[in-house]
PDB file of N, CA and C in Angstrom:
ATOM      1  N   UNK A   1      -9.521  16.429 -18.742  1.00  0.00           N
ATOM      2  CA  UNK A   1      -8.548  15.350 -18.757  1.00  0.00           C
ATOM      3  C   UNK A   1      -7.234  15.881 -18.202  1.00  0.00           C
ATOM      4  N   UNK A   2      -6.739  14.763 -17.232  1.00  0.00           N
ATOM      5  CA  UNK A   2      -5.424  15.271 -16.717  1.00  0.00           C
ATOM      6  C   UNK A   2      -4.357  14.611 -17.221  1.00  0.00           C
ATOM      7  N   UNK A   3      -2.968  14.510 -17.429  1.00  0.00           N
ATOM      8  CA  UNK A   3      -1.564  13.769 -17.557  1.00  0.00           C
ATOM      9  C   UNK A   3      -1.022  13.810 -17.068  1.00  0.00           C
ATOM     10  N   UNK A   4      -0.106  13.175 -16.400  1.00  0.00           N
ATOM     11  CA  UNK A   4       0.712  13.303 -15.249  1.00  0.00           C
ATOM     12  C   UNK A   4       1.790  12.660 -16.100  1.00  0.00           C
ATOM     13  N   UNK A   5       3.138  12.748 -16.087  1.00  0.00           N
ATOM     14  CA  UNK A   5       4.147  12.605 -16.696  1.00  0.00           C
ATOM     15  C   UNK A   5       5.494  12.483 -15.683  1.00  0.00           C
ATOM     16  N   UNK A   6       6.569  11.322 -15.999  1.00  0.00           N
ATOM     17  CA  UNK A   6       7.671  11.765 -15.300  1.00  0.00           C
ATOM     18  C   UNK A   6       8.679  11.013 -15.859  1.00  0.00           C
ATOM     19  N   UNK A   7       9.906  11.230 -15.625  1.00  0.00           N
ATOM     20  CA  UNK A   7      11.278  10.422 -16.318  1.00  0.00           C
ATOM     21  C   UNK A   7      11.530  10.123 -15.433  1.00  0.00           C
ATOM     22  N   UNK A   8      12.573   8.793 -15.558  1.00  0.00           N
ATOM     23  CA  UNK A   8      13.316   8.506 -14.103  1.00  0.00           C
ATOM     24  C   UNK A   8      14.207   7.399 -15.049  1.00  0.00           C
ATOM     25  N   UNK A   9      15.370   7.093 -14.472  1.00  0.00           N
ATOM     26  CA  UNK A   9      16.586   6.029 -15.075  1.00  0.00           C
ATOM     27  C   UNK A   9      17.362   7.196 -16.449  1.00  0.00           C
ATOM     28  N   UNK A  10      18.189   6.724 -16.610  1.00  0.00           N
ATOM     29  CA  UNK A  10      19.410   6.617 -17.621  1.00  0.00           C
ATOM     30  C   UNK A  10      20.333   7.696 -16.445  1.00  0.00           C
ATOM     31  N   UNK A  11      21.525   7.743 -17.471  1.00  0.00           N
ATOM     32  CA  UNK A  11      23.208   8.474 -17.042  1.00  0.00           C
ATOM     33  C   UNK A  11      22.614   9.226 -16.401  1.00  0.00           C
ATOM     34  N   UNK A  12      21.921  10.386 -16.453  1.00  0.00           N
ATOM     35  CA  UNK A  12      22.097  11.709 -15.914  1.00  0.00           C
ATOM     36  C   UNK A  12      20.743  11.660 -14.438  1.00  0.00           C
ATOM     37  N   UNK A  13      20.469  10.720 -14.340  1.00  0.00           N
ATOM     38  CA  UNK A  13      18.995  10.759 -13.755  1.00  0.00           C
ATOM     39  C   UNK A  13      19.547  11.249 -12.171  1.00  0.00           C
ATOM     40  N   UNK A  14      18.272  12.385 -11.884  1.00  0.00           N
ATOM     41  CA  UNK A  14      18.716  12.814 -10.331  1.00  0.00           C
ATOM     42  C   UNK A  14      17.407  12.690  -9.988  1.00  0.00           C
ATOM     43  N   UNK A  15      17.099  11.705  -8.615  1.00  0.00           N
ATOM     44  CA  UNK A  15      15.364  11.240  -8.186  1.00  0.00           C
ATOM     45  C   UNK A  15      14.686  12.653  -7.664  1.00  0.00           C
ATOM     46  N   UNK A  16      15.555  13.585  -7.061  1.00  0.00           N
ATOM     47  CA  UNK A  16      14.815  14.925  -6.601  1.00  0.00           C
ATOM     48  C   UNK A  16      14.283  15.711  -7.830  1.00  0.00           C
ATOM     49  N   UNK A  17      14.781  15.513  -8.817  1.00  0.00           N
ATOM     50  CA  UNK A  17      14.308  16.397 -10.205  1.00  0.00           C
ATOM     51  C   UNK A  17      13.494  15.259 -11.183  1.00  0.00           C
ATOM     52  N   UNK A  18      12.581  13.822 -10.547  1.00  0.00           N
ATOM     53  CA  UNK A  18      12.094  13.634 -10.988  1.00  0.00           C
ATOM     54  C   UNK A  18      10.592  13.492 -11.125  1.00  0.00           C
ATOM     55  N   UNK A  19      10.297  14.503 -10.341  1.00  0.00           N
ATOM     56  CA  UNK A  19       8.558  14.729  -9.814  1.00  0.00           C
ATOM     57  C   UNK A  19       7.719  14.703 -11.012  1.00  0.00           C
ATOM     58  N   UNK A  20       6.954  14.217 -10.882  1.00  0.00           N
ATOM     59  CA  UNK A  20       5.910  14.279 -12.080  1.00  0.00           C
ATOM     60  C   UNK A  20       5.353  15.836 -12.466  1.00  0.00           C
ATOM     61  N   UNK A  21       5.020  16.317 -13.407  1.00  0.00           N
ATOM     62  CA  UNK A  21       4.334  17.094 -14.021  1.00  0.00           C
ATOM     63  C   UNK A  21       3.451  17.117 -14.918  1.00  0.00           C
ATOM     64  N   UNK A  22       2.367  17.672 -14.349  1.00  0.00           N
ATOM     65  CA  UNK A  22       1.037  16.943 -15.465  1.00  0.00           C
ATOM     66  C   UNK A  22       0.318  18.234 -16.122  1.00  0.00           C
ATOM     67  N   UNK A  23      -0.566  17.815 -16.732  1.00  0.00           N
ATOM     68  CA  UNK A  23      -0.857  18.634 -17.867  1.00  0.00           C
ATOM     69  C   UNK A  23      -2.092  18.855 -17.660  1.00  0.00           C
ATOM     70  N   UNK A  24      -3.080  19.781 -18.012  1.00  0.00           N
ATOM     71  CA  UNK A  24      -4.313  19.882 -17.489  1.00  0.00           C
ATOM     72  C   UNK A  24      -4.832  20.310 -18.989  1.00  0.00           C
ATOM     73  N   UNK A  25      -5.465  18.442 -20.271  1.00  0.00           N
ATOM     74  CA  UNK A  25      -5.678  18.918 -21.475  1.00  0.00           C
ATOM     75  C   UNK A  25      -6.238  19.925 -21.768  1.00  0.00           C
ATOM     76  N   UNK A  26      -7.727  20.303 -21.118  1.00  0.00           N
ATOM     77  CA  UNK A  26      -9.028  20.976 -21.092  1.00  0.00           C
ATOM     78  C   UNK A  26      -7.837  22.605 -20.922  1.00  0.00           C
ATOM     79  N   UNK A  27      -7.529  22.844 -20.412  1.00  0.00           N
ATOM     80  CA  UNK A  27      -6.841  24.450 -20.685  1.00  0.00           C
ATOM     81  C   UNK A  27      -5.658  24.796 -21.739  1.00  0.00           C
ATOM     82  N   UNK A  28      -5.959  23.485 -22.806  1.00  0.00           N
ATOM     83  CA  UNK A  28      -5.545  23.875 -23.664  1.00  0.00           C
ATOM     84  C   UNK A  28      -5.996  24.353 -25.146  1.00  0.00           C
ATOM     85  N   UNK A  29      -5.454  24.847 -25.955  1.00  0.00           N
ATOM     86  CA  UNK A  29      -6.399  25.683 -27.104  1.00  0.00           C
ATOM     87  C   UNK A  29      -7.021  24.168 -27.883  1.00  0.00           C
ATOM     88  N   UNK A  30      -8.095  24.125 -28.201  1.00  0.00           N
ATOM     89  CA  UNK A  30      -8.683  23.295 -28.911  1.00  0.00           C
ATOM     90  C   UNK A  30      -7.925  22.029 -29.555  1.00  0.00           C
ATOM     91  N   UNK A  31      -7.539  22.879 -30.559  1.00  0.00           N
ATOM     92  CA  UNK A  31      -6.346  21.729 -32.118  1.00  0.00           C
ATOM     93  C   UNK A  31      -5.417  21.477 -30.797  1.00  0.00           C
ATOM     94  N   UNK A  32      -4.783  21.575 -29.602  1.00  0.00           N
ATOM     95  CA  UNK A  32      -3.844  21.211 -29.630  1.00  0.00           C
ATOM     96  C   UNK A  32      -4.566  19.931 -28.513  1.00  0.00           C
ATOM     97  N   UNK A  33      -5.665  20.185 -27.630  1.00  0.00           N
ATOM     98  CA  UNK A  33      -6.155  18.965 -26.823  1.00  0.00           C
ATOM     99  C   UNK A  33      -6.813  18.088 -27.958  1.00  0.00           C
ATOM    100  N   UNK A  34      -7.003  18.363 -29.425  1.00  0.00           N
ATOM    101  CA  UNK A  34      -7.267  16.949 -30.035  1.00  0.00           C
ATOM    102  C   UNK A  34      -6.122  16.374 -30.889  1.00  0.00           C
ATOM    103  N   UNK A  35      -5.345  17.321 -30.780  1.00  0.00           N
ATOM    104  CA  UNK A  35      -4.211  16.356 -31.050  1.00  0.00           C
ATOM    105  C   UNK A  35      -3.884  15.424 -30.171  1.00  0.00           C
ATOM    106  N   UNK A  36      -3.492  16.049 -28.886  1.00  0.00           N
ATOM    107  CA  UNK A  36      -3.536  14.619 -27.677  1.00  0.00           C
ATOM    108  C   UNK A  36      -4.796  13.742 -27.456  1.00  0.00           C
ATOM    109  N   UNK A  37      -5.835  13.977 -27.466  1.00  0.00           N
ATOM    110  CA  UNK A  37      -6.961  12.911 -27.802  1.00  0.00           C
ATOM    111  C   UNK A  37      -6.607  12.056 -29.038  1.00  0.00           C
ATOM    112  N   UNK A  38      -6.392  12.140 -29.756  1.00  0.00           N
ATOM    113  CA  UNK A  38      -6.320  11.433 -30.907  1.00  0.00           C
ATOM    114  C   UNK A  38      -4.931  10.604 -30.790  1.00  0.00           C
ATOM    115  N   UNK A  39      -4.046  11.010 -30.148  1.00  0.00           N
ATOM    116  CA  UNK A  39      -2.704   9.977 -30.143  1.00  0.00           C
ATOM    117  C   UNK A  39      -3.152   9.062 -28.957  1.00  0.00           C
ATOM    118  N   UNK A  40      -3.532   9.624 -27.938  1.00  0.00           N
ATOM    119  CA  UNK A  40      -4.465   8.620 -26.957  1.00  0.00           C
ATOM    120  C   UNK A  40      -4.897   7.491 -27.501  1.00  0.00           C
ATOM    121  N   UNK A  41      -6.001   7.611 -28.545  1.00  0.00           N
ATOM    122  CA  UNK A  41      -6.866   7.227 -29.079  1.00  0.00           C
ATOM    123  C   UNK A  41      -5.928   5.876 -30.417  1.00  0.00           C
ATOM    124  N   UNK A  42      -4.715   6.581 -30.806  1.00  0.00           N
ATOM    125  CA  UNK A  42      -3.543   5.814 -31.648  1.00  0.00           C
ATOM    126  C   UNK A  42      -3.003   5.071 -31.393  1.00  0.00           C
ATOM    127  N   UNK A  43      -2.646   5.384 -30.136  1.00  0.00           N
ATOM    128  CA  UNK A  43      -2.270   4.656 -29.310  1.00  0.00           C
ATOM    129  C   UNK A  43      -2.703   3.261 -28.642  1.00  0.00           C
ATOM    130  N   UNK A  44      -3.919   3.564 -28.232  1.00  0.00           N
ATOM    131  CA  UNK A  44      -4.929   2.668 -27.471  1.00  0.00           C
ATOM    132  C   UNK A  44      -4.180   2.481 -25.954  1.00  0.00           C
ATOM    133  N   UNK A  45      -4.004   3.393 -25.453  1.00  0.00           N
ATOM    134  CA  UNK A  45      -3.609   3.916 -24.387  1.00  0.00           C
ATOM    135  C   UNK A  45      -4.362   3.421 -23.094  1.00  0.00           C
ATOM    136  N   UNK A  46      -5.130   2.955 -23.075  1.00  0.00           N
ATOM    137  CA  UNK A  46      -5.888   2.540 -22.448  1.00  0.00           C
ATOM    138  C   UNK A  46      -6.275   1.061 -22.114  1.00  0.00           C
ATOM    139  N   UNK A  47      -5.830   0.829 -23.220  1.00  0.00           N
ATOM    140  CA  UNK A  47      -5.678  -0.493 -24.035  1.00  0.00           C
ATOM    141  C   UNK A  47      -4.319  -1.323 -23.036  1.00  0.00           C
ATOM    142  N   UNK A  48      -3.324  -0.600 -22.722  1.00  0.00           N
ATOM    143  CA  UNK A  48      -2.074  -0.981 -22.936  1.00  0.00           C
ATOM    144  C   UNK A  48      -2.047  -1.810 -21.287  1.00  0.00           C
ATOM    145  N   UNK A  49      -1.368  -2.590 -20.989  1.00  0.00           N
ATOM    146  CA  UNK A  49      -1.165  -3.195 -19.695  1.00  0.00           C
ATOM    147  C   UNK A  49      -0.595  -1.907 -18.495  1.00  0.00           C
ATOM    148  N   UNK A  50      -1.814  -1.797 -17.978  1.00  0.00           N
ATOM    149  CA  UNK A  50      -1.150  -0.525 -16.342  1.00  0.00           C
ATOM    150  C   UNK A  50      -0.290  -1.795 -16.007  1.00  0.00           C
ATOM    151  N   UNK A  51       0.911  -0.261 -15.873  1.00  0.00           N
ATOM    152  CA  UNK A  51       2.323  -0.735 -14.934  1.00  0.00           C
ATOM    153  C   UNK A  51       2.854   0.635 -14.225  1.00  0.00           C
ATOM    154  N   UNK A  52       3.489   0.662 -13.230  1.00  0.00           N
ATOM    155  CA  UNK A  52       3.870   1.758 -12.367  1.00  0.00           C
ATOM    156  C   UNK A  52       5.372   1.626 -12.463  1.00  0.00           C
ATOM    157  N   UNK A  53       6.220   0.893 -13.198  1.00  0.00           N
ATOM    158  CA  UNK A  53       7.566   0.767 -13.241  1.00  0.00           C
ATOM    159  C   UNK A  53       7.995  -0.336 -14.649  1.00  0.00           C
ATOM    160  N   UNK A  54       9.156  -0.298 -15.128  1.00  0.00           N
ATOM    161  CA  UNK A  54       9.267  -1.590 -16.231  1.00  0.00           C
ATOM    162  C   UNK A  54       9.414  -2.652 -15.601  1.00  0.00           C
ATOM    163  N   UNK A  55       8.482  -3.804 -16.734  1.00  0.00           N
ATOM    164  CA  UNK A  55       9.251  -4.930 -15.671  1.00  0.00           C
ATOM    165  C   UNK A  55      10.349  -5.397 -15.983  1.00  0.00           C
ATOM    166  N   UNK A  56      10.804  -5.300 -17.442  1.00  0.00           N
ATOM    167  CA  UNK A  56      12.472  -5.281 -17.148  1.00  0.00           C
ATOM    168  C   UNK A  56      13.155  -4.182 -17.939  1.00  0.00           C
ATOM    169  N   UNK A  57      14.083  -3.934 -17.882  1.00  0.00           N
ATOM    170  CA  UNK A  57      15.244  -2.779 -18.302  1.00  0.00           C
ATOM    171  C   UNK A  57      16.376  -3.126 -17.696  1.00  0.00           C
ATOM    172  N   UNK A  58      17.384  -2.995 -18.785  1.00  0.00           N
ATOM    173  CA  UNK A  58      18.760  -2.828 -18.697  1.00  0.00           C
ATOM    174  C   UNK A  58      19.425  -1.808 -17.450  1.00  0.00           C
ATOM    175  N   UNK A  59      20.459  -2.012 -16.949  1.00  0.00           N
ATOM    176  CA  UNK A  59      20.456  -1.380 -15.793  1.00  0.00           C
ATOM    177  C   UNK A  59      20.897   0.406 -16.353  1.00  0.00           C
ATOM    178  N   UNK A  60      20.306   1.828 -16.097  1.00  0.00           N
ATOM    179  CA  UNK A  60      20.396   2.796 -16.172  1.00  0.00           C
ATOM    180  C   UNK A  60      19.421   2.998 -17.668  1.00  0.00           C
ATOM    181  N   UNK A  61      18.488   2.142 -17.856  1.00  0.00           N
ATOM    182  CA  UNK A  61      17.576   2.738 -19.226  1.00  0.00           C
ATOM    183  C   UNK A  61      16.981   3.828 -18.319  1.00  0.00           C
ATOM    184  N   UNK A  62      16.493   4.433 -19.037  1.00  0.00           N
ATOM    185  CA  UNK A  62      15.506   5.693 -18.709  1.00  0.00           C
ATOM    186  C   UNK A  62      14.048   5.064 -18.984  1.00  0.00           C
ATOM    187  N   UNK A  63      12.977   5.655 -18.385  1.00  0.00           N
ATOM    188  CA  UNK A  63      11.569   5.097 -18.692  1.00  0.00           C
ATOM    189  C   UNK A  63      11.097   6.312 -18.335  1.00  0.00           C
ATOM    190  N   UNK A  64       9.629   6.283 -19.280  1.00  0.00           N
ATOM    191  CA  UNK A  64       8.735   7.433 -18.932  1.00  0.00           C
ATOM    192  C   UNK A  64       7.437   7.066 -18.401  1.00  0.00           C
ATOM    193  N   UNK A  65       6.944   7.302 -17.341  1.00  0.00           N
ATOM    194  CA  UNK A  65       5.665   7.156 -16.859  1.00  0.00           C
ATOM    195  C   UNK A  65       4.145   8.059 -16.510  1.00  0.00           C
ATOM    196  N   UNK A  66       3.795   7.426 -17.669  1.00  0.00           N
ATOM    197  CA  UNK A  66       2.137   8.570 -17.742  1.00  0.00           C
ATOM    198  C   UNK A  66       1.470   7.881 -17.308  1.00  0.00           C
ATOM    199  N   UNK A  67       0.659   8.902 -16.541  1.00  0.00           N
ATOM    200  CA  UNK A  67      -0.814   8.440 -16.072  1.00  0.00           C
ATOM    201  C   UNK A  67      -2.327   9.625 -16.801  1.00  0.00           C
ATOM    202  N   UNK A  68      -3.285   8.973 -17.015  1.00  0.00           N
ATOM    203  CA  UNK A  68      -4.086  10.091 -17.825  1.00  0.00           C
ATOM    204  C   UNK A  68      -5.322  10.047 -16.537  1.00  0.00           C
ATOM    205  N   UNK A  69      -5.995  10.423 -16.621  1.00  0.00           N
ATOM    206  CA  UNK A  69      -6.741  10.812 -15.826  1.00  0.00           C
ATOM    207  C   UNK A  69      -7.903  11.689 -16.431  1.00  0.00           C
ATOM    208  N   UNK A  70      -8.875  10.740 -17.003  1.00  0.00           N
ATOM    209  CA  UNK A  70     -10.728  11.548 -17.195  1.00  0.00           C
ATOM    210  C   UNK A  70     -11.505  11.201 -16.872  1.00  0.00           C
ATOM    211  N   UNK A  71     -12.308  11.564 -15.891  1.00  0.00           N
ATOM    212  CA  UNK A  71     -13.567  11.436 -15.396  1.00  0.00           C
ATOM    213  C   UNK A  71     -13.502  10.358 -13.935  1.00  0.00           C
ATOM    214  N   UNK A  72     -14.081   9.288 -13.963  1.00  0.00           N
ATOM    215  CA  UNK A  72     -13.764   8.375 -13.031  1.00  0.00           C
ATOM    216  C   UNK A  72     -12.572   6.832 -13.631  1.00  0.00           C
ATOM    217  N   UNK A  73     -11.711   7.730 -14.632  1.00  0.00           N
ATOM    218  CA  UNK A  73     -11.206   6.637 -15.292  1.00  0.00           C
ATOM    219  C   UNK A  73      -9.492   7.257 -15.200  1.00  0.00           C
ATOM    220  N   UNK A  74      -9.126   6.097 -14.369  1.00  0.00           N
ATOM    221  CA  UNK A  74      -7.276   6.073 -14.756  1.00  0.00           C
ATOM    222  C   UNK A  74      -6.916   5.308 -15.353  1.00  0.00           C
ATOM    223  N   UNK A  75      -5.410   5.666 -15.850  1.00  0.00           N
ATOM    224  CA  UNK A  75      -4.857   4.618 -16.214  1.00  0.00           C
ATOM    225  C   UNK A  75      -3.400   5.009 -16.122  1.00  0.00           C
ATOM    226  N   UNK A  76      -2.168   3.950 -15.891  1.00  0.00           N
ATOM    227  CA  UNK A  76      -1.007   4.261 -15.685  1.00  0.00           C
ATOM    228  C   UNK A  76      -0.060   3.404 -16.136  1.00  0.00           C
ATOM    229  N   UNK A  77       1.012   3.944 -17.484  1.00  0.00           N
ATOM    230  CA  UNK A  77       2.003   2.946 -18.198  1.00  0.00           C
ATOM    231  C   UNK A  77       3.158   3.334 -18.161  1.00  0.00           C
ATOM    232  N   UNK A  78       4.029   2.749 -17.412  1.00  0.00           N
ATOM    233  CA  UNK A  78       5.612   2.997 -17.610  1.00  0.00           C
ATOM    234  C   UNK A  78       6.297   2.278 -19.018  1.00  0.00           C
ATOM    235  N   UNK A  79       6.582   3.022 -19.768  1.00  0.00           N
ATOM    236  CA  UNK A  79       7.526   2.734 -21.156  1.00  0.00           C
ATOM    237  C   UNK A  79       8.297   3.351 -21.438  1.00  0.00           C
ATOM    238  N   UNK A  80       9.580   2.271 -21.351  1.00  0.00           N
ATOM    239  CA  UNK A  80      11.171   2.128 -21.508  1.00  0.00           C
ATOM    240  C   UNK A  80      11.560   2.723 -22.684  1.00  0.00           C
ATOM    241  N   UNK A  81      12.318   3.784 -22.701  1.00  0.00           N
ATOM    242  CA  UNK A  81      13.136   4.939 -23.564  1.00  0.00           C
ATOM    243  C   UNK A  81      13.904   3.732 -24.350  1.00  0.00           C
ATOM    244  N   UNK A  82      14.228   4.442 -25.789  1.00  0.00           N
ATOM    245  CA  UNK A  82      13.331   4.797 -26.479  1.00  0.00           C
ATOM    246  C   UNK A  82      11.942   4.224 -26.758  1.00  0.00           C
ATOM    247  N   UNK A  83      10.935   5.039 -26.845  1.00  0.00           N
ATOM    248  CA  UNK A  83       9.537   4.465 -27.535  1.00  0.00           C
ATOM    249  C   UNK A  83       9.661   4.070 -29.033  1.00  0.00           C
ATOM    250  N   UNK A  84       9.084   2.679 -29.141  1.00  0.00           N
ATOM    251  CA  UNK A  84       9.305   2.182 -30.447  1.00  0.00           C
ATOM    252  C   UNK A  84       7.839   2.922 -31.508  1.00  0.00           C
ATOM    253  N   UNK A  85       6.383   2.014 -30.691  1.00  0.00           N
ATOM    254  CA  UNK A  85       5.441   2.401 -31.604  1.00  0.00           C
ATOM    255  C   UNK A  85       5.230   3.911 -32.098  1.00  0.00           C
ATOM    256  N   UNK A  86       5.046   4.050 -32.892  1.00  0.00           N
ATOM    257  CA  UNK A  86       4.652   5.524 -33.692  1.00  0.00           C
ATOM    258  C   UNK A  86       3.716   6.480 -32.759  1.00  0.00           C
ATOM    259  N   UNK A  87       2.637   5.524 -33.202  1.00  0.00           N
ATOM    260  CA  UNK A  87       1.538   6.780 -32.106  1.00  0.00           C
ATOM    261  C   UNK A  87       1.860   7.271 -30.394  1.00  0.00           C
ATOM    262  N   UNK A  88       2.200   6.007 -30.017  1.00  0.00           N
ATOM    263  CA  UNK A  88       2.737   5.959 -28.507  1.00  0.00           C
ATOM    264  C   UNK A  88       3.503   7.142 -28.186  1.00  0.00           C
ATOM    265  N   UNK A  89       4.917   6.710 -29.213  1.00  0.00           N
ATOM    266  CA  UNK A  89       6.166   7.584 -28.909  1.00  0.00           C
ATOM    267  C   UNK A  89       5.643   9.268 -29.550  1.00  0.00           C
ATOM    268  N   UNK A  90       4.692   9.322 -30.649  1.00  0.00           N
ATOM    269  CA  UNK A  90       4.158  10.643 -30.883  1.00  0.00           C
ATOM    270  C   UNK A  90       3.072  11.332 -29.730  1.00  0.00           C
ATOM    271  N   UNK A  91       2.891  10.415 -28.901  1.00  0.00           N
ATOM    272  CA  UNK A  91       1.704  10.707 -27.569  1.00  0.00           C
ATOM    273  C   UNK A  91       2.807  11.673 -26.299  1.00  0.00           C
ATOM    274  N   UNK A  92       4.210  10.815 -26.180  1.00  0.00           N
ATOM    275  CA  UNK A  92       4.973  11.261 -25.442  1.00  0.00           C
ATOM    276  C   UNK A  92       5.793  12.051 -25.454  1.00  0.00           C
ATOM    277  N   UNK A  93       6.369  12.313 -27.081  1.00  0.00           N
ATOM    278  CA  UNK A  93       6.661  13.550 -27.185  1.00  0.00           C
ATOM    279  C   UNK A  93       5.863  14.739 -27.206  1.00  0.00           C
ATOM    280  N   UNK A  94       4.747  14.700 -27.620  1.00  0.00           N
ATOM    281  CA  UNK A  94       3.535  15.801 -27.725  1.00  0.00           C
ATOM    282  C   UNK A  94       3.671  16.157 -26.002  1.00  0.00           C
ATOM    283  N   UNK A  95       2.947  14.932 -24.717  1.00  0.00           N
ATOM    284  CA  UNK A  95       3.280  15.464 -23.403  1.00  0.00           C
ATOM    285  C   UNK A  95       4.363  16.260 -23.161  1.00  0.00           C
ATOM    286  N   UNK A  96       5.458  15.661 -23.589  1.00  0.00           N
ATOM    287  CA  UNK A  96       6.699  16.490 -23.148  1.00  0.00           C
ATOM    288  C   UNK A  96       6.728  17.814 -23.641  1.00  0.00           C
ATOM    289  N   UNK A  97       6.585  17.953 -24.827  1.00  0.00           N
ATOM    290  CA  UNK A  97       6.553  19.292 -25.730  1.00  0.00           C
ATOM    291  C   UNK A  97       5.421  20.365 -24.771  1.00  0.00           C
ATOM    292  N   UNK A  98       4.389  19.788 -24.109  1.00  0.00           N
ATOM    293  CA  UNK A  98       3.325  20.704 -23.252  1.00  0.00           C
ATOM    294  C   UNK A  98       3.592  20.826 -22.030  1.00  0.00           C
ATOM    295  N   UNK A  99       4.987  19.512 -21.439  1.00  0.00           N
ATOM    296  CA  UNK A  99       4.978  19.823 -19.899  1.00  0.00           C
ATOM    297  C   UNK A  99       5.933  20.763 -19.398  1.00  0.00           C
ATOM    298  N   UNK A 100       7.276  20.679 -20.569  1.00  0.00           N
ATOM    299  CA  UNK A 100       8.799  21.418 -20.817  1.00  0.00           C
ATOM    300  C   UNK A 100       8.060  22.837 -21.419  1.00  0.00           C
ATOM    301  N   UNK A 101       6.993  22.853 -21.995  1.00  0.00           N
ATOM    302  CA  UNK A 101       7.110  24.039 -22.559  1.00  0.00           C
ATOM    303  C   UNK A 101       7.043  25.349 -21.568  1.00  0.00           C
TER     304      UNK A 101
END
């Protein structure tokens, strides 16, 4: 399983420093790729309406856009900073915590 991850919008946003960086689950130690399976899974991530941008936001919100990627299956959701739902926003900090690290 792959993740692809990226920020883009709010105050500080610069578009050259906003390239995606993705995550490659499978090279990670066990407990920590089922922790991200399972917020996936909390989420219903899959579930959620593919979008490649918000369709609306305030002008300079920030949004984060993942795409997951297993097997012959994508999927891709842009969601507007802050994340409200629990599992969601625990799905995206977990990415971040593996892509920053």
């Amino acid at each position: 399983m792959r993740i692809s991850y990226s920020e883009s919008g709010g105050v500080a946003f610069f578009p050259g420093l906003s390239k995606p960086r993705t995550l490659e689950v499978d090279r990670l130690p066990p407990p920590e790729q089922q922790e991200l399976r399972q917020l996936l899974e909390a989420s219903r991530f899959f579930a959620l309406p593919e979008s490649r941008q918000p369709k609306t936001s305030p002008r300079g919100a920030q949004h984060y856009t993942l795409t997951v990627s297993e097997g012959d299956r994508e999927h891709t959701v842009c969601l507007l900073a802050p994340v409200q739902s629990g599992p969601l926003q625990g799905l995206v900090q977990c990415v971040r915590k593996h892509v920053d690290g």
